[in-house]
C-alpha atoms as a PDB file:
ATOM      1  CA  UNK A   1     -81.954 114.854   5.548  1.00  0.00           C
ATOM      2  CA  UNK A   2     -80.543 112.903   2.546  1.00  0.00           C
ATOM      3  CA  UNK A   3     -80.820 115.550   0.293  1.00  0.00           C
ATOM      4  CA  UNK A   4     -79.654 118.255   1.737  1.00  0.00           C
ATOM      5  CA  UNK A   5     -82.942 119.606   3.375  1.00  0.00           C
ATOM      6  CA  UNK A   6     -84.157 120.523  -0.202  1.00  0.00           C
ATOM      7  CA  UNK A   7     -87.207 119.272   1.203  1.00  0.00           C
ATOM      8  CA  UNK A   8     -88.499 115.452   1.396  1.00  0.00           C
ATOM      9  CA  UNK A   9     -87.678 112.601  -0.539  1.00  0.00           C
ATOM     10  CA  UNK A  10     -90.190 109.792  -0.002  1.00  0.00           C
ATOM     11  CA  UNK A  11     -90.234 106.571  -2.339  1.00  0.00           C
ATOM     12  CA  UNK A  12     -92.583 104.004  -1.762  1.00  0.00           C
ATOM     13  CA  UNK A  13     -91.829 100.460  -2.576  1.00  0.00           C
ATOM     14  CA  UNK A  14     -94.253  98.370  -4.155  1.00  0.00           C
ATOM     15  CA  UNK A  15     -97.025 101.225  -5.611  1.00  0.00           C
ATOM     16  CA  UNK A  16     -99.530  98.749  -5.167  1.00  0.00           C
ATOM     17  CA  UNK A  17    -103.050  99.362  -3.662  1.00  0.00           C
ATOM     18  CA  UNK A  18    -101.529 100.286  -0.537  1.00  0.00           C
ATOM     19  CA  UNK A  19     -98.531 102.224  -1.990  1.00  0.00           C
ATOM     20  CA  UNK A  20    -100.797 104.292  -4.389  1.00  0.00           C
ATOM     21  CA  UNK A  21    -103.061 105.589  -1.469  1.00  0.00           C
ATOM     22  CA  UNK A  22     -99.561 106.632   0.478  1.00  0.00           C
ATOM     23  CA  UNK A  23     -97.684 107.954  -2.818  1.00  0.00           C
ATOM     24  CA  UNK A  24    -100.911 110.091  -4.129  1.00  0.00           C
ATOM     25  CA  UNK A  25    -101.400 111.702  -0.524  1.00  0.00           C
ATOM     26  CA  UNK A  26     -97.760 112.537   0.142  1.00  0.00           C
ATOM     27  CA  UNK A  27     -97.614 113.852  -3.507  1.00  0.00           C
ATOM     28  CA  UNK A  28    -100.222 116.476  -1.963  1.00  0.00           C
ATOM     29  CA  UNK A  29     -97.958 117.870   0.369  1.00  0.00           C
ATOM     30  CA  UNK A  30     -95.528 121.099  -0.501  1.00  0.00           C
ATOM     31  CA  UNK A  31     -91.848 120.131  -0.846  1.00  0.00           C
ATOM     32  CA  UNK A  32     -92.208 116.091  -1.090  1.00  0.00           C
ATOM     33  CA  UNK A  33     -90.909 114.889  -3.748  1.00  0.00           C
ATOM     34  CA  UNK A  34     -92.610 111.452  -4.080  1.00  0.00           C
ATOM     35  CA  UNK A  35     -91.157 108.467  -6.295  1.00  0.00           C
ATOM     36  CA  UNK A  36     -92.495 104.828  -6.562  1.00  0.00           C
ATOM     37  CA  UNK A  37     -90.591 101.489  -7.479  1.00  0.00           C
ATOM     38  CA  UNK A  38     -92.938  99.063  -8.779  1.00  0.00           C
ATOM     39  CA  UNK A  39     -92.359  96.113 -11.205  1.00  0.00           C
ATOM     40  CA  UNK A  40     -95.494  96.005 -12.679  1.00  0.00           C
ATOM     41  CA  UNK A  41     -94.735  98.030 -15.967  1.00  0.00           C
ATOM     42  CA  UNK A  42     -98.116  98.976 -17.426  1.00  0.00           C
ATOM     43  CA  UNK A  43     -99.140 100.753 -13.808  1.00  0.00           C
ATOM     44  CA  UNK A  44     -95.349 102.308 -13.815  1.00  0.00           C
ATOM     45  CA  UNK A  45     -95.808 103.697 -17.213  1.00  0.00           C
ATOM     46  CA  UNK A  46     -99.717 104.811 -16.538  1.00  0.00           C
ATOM     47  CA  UNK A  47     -98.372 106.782 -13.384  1.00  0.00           C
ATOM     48  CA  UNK A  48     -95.450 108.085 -15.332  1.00  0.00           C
ATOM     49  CA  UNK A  49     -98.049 109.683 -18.016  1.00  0.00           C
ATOM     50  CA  UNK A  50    -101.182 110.509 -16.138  1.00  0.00           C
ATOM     51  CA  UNK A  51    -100.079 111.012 -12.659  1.00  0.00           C
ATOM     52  CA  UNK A  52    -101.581 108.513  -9.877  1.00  0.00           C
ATOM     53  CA  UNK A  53    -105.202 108.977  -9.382  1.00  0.00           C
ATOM     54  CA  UNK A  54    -107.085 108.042  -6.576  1.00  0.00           C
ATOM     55  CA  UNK A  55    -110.942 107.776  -7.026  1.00  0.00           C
ATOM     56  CA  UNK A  56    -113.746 106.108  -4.129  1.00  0.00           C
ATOM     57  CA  UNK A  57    -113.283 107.678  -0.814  1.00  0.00           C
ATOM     58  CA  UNK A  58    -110.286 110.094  -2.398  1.00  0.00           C
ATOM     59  CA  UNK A  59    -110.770 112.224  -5.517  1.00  0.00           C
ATOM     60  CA  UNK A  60    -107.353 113.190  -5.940  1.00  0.00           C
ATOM     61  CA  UNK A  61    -104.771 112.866  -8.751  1.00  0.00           C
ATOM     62  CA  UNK A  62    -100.898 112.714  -7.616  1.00  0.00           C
ATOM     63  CA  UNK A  63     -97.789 114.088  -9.495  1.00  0.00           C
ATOM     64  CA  UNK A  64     -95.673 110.609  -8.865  1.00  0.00           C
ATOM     65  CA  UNK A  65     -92.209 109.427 -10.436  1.00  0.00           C
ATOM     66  CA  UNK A  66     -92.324 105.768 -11.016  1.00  0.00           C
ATOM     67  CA  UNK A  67     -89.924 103.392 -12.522  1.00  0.00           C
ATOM     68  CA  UNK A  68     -89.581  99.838 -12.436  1.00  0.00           C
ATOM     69  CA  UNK A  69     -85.666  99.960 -12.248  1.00  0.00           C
ATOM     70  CA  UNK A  70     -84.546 100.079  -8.829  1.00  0.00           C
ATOM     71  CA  UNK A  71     -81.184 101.500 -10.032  1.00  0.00           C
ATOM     72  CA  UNK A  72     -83.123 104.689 -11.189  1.00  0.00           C
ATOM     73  CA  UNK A  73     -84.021 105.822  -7.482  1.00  0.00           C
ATOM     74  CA  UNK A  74     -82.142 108.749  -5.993  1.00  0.00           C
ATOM     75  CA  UNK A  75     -81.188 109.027  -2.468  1.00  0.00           C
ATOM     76  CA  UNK A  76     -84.637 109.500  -0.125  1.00  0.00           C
ATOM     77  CA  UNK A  77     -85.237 110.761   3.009  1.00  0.00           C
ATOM     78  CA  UNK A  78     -87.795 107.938   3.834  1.00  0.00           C
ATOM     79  CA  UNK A  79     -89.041 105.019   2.195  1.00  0.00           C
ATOM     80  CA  UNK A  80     -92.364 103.155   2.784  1.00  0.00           C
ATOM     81  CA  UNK A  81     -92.605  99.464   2.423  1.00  0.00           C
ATOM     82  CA  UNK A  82     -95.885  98.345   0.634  1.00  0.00           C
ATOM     83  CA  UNK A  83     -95.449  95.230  -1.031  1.00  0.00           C
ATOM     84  CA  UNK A  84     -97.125  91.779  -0.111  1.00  0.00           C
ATOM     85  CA  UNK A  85     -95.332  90.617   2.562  1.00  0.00           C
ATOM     86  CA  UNK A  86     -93.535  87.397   0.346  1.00  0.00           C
ATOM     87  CA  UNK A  87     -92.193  90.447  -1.639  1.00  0.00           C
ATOM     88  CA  UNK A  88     -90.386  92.013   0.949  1.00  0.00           C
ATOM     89  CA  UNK A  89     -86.635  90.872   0.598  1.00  0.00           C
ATOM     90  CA  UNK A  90     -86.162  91.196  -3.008  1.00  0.00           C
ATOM     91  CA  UNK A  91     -88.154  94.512  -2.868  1.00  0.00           C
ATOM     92  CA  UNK A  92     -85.732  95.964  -0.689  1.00  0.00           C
ATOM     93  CA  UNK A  93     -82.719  94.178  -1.604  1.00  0.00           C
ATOM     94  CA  UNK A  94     -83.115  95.977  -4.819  1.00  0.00           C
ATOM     95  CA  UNK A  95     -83.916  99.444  -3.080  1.00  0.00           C
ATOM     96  CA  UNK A  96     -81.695  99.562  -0.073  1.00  0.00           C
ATOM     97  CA  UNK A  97     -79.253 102.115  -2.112  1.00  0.00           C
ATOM     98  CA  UNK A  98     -81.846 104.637  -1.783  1.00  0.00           C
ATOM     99  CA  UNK A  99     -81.958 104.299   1.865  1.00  0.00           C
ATOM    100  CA  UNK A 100     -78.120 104.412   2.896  1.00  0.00           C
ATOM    101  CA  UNK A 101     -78.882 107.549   4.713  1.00  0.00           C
ATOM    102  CA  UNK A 102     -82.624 107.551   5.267  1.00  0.00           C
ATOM    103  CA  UNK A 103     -85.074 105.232   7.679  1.00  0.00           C
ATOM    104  CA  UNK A 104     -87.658 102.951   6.012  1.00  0.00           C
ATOM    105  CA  UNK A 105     -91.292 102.152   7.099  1.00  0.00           C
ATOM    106  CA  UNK A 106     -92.869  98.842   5.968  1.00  0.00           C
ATOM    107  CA  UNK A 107     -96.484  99.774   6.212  1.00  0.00           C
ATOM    108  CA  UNK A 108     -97.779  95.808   4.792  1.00  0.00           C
ATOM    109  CA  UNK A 109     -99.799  93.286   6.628  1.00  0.00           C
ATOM    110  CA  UNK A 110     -98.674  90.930   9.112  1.00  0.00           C
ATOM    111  CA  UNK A 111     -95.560  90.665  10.933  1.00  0.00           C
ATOM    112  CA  UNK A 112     -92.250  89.635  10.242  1.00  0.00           C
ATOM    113  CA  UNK A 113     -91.630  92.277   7.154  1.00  0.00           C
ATOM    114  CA  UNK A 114     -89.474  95.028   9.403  1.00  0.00           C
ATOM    115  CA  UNK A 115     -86.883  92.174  10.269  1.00  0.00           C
ATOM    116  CA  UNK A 116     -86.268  91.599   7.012  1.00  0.00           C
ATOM    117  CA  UNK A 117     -85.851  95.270   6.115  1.00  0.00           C
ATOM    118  CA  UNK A 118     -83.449  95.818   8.920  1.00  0.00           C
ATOM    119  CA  UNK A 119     -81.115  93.178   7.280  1.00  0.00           C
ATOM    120  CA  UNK A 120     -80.923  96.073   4.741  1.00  0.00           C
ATOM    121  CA  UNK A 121     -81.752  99.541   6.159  1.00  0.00           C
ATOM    122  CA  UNK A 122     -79.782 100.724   9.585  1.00  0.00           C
ATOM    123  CA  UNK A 123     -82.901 103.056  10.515  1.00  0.00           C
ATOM    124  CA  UNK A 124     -86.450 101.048  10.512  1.00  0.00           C
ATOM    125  CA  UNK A 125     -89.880 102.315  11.335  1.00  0.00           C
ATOM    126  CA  UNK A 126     -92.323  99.654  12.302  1.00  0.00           C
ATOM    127  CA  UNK A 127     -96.097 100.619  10.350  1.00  0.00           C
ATOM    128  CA  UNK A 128     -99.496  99.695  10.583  1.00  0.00           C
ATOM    129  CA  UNK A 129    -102.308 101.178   8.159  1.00  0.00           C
ATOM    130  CA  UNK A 130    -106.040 100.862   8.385  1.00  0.00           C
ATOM    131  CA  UNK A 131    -106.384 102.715   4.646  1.00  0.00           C
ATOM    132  CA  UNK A 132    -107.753  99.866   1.874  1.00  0.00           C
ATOM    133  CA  UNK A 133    -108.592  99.595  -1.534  1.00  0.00           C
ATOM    134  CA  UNK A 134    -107.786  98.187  -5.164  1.00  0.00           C
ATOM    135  CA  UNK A 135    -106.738  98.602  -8.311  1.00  0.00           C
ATOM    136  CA  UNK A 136    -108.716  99.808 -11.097  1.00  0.00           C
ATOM    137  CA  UNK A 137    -106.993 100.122 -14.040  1.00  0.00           C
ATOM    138  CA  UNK A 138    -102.629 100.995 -14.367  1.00  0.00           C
ATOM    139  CA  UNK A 139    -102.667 104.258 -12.691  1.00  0.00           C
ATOM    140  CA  UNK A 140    -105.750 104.371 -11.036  1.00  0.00           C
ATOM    141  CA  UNK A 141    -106.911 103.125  -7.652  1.00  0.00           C
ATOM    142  CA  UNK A 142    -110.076 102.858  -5.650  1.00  0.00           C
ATOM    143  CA  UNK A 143    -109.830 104.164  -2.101  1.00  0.00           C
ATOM    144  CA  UNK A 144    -112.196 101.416  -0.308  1.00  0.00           C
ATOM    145  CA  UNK A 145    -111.860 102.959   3.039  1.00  0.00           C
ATOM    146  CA  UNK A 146    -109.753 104.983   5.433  1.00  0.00           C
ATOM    147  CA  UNK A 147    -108.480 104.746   8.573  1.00  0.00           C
ATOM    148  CA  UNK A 148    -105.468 106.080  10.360  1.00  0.00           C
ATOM    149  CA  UNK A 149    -101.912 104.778  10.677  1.00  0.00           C
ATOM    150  CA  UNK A 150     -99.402 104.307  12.859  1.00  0.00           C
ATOM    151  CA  UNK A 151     -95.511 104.477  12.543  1.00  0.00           C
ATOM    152  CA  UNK A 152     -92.716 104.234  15.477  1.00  0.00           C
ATOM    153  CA  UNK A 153     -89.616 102.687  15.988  1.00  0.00           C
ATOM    154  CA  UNK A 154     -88.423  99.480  15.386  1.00  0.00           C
ATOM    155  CA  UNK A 155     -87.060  98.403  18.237  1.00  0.00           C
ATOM    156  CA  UNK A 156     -83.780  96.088  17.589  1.00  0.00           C
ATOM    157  CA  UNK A 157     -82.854  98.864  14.301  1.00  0.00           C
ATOM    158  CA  UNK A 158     -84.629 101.884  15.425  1.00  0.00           C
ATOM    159  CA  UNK A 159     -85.088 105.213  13.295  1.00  0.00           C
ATOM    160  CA  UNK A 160     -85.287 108.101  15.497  1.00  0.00           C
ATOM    161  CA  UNK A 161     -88.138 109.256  17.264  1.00  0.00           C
ATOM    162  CA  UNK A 162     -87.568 112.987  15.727  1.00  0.00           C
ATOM    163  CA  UNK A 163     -87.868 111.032  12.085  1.00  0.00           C
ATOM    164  CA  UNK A 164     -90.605 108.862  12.451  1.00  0.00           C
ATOM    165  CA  UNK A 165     -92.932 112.099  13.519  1.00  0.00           C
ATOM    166  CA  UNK A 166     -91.321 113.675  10.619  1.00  0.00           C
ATOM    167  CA  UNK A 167     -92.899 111.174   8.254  1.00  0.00           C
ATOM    168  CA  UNK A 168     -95.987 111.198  10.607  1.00  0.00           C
ATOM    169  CA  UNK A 169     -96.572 114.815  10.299  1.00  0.00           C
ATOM    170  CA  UNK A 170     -95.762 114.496   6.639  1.00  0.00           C
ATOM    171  CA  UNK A 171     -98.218 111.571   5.767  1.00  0.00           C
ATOM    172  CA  UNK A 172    -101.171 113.743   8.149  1.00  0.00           C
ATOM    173  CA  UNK A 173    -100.519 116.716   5.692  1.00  0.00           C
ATOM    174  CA  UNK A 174    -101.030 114.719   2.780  1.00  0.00           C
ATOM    175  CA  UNK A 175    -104.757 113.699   4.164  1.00  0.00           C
ATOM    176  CA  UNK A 176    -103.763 110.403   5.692  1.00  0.00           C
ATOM    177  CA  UNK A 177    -104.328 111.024   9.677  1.00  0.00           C
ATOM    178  CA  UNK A 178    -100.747 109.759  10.819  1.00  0.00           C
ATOM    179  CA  UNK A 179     -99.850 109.171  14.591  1.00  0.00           C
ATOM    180  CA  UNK A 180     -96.109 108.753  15.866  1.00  0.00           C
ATOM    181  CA  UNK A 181     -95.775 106.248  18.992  1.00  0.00           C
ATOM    182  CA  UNK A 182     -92.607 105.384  21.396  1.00  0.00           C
ATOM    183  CA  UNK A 183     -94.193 101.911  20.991  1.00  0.00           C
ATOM    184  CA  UNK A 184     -96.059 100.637  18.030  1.00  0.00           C
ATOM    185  CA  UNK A 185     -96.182  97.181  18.768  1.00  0.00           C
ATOM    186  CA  UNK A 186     -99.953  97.650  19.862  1.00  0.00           C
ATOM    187  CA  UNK A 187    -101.527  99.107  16.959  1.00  0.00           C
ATOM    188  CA  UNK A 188     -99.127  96.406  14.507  1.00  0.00           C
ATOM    189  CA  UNK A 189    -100.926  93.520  16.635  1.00  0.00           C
ATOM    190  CA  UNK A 190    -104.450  94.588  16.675  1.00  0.00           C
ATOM    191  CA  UNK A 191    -104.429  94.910  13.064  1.00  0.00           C
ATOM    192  CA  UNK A 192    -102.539  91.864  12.284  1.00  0.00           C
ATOM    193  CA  UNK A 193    -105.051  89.688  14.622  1.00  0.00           C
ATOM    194  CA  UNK A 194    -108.005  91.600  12.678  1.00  0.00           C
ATOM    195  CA  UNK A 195    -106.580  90.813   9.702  1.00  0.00           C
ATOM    196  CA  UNK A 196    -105.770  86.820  10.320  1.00  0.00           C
ATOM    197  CA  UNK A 197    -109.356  86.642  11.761  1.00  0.00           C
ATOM    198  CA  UNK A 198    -110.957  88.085   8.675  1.00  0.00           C
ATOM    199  CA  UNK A 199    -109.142  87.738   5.798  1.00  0.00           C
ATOM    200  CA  UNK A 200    -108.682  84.223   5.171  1.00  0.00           C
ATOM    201  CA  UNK A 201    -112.142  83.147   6.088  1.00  0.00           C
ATOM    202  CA  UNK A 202    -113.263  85.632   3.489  1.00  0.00           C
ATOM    203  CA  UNK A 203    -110.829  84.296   0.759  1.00  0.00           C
ATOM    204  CA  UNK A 204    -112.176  80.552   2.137  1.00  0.00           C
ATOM    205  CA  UNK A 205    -116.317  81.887   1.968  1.00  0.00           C
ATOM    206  CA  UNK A 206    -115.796  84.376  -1.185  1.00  0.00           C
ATOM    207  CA  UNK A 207    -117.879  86.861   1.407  1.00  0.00           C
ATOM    208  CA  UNK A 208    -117.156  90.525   1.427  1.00  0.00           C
ATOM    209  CA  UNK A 209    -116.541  91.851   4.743  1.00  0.00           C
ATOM    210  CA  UNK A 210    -119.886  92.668   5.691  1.00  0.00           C
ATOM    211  CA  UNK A 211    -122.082  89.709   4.467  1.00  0.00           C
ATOM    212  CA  UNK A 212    -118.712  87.440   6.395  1.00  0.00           C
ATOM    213  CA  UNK A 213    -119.779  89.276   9.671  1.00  0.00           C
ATOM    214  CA  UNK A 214    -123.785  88.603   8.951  1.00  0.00           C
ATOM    215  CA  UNK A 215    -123.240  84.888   9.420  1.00  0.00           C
ATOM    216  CA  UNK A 216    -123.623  83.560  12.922  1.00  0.00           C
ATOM    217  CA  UNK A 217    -121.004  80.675  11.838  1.00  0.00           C
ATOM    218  CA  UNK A 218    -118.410  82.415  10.900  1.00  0.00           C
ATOM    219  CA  UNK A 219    -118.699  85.244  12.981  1.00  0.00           C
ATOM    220  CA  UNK A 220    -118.205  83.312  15.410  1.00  0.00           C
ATOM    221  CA  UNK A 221    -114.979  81.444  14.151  1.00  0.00           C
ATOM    222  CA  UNK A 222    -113.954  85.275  13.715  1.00  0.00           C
ATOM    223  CA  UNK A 223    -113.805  85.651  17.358  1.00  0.00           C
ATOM    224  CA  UNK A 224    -112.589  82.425  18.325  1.00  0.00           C
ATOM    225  CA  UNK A 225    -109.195  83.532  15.677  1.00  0.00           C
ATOM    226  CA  UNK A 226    -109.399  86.990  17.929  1.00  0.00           C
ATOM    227  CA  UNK A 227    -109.332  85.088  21.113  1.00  0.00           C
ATOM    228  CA  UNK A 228    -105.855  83.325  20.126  1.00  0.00           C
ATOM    229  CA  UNK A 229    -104.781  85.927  18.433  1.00  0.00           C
ATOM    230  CA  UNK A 230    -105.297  88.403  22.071  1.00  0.00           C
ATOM    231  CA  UNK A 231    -103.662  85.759  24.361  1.00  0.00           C
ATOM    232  CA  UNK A 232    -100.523  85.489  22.480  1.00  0.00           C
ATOM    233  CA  UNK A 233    -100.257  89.122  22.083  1.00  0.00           C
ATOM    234  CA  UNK A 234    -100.688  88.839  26.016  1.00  0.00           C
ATOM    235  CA  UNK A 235     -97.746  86.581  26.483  1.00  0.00           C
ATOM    236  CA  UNK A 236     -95.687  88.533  24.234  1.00  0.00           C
ATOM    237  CA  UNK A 237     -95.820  91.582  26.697  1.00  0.00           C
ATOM    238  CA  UNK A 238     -98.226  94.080  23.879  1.00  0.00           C
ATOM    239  CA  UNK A 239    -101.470  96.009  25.420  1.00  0.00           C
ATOM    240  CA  UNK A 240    -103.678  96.297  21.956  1.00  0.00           C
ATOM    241  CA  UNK A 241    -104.489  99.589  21.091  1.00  0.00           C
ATOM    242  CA  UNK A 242    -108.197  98.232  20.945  1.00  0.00           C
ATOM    243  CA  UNK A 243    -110.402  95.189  20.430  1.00  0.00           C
ATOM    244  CA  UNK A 244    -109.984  93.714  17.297  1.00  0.00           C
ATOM    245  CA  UNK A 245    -113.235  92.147  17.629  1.00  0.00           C
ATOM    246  CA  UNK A 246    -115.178  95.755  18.161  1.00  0.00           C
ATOM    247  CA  UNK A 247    -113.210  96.897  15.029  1.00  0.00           C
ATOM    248  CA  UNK A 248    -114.269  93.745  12.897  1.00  0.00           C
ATOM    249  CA  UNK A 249    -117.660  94.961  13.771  1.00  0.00           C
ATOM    250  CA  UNK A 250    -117.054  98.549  13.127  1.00  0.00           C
ATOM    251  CA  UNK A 251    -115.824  97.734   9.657  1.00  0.00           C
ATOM    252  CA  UNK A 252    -118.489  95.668   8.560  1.00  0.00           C
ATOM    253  CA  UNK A 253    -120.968  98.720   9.150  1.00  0.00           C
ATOM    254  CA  UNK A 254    -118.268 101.052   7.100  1.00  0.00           C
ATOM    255  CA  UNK A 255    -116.575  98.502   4.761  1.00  0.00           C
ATOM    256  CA  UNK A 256    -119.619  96.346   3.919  1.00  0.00           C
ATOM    257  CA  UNK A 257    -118.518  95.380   0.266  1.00  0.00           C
ATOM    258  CA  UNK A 258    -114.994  95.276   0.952  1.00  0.00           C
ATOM    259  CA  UNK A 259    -112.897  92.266  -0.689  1.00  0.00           C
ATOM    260  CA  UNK A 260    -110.364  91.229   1.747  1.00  0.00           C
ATOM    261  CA  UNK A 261    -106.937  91.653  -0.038  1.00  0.00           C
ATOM    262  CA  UNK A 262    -106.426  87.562   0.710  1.00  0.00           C
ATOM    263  CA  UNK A 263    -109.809  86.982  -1.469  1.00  0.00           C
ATOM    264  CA  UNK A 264    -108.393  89.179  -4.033  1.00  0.00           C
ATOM    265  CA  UNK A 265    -104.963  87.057  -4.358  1.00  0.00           C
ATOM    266  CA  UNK A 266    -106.940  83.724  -3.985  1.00  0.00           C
ATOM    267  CA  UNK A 267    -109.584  84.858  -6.611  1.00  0.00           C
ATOM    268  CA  UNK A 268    -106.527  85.886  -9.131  1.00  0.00           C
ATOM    269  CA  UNK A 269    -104.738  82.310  -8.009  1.00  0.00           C
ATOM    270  CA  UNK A 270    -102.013  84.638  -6.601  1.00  0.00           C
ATOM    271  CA  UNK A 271     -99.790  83.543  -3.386  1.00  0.00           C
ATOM    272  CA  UNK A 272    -101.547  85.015  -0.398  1.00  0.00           C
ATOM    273  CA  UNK A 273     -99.113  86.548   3.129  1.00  0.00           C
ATOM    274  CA  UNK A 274    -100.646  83.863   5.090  1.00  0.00           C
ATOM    275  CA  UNK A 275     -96.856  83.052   6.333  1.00  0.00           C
ATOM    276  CA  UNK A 276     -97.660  86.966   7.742  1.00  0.00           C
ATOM    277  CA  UNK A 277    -100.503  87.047   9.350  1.00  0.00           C
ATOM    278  CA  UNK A 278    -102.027  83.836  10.504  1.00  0.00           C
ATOM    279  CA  UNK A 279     -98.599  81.783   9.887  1.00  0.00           C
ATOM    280  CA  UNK A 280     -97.003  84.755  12.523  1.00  0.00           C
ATOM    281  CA  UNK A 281     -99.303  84.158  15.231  1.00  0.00           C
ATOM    282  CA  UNK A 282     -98.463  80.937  15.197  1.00  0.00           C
ATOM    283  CA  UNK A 283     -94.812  81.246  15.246  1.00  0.00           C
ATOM    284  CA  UNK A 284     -95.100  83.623  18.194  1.00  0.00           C
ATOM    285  CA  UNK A 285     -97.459  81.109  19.593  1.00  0.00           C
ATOM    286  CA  UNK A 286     -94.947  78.205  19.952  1.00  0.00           C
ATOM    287  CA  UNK A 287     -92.599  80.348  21.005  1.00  0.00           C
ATOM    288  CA  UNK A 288     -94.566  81.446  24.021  1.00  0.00           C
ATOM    289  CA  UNK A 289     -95.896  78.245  24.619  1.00  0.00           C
ATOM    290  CA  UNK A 290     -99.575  79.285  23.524  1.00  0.00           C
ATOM    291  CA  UNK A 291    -101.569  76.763  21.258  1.00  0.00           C
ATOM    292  CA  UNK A 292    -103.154  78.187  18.576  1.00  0.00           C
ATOM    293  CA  UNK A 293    -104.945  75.734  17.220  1.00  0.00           C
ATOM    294  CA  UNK A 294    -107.443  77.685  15.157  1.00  0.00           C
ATOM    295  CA  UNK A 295    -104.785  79.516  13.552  1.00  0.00           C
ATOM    296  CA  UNK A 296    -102.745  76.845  12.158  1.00  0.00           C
ATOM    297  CA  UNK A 297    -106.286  75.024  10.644  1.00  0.00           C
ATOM    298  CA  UNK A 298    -106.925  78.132   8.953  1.00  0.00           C
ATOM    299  CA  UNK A 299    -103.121  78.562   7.817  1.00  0.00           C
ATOM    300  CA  UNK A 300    -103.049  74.831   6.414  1.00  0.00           C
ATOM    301  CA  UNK A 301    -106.570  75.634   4.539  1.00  0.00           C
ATOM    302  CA  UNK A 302    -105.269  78.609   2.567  1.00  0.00           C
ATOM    303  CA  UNK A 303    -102.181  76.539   1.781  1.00  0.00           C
ATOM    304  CA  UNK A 304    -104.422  74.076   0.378  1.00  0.00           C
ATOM    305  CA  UNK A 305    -106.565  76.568  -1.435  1.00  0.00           C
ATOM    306  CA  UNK A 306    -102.795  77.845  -2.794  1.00  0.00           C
ATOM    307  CA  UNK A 307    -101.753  74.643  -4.093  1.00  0.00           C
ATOM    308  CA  UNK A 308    -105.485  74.095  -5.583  1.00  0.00           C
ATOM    309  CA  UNK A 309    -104.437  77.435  -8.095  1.00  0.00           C
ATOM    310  CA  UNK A 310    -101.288  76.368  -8.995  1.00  0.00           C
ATOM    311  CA  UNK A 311    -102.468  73.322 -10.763  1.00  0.00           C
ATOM    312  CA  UNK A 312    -102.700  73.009 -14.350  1.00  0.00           C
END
């Protein structure tokens, strides 16, 4: 362990929505020492003061060290990656020092992020993370819904298999149900072709997650996104760990009212991880030689709703 095995050192980068619900559980757990890098001063300073507090589906108030100074962070046993996925190289760029003898998990949307942290980090974890929800006010964060996660190896930089159950078991303890797999690639796809069948055509509609899945229309374009989405999963070799379209079903009985974090960006005219989700099906797409022809109009529709917010 980096430091010494005086217990666990976990930072999580980007203390975000996502990042909260990961830093407040961990900072549950008996010997984890939990830190957050976050650039957003205000939440930094809230967390700093008040601890991190989780309200909604957790009631629980962690004892977190923030900072929005990368310099700042010690050496950690793990890091998790939580940042929107255009964030990802200057987030850990700036963080890498705290991970010269540790493994990092990127727990965001879409794919893409761990190659990115592998130019930076020798021992990678790939993530995926069902868990939602938004922030309140700086230092507080509503738990929309949980959901497990799943962490293993990244393949071409791989952390050990005896470290990524260690964070597993570590996360679990914390009260965020944690599984360790040889091969992770399954559970990363079926959430990223969930998430490029849903998210954008809620930031498109305005619809929460619930009323999106009430309309015959739509629901339908929903599974047509799935269907491309499945078949170049298919070509790439990955057996989904289920059917995204069962789970886009399940989650508008559970996660009715739920904002998709695209409608959130597009609502405060901030970039959306398109290039991550829908944008990454269709680079794996041409590179299989599978159209994805839905996938690209809904890509090129977000980047027009993008360009809408940026003008004066």
């Amino acid at each position: 362990m980096a430091n010494g095995g005086q217990g666990m050192k976990v930072c999580i980068v980007g203390c975000g929505a996502v990042g909260s619900l990961f830093a407040a559980h961990l900072a549950q757990v008996d010997d984890v020492e939990v830190w957050a890098y976050d650039v957003v001063q205000p939440h930094v300073d809230a967390i700093n003061q008040s601890g991190l507090k989780l309200v909604g589906e957790a009631d629980i108030t962690g004892a977190v060290r923030a900072t929005s100074e990368a310099r700042e962070l010690p050496p950690c046993d793990f890091g998790i990656v939580a940042t929107k996925s255009m964030y990802t190289r200057a987030a850990i760029e700036a963080s890498s020092h705290a991970f010269a003898h540790g493994a990092v998990a990127s727990v965001q949307n879409g794919v893409g992020n761990e190659e990115v942290i592998a130019e930076h980090v020798d021992r990678v974890i790939r993530g995926t993370t069902f868990p939602a929800g938004h922030l309140t006010e700086p230092g507080v964060v509503h738990m929309d819904a949980r959901g497990d996660t799943w962490l293993g190896p990244f393949e071409p930089r791989p952390a050990s298999m005896d470290a990524v159950t260690e964070l597993a078991k570590a996360i679990t303890a914390g009260g965020m149900n944690t599984k360790a797999l040889a091969d992770a690639r399954g559970a990363q796809w079926t959430k990223l072709i969930f998430n490029a069948a849903t998210n954008p055509l809620g930031a498109l509609t305005r619809l929460t997650h619930g009323r999106l899945c009430e309309q015959p229309d739509t629901r339908r374009l929903i599974s047509q996104l799935v269907a491309e989405g499945k078949a170049v999963a298919e070509s790439l070799g990955i057996t989904l760990d289920s059917d995204p379209d069962e789970l886009v079903d399940h989650a508008a009985k559970v996660a009715y009212e739920h904002r998709a974090s695209m409608l959130q960006d597009v609502l405060a005219e901030r970039a959306t991880e398109i290039d991550a989700l829908n944008g990454g099906i269709v680079r794996f797409g041409a590179e299989q030689g599978v159209p994805t022809p839905m996938n690209e109009a809904i890509a090129a529709l977000i980047k027009g709703l993008e360009r809408c917010g940026r003008r004066p």
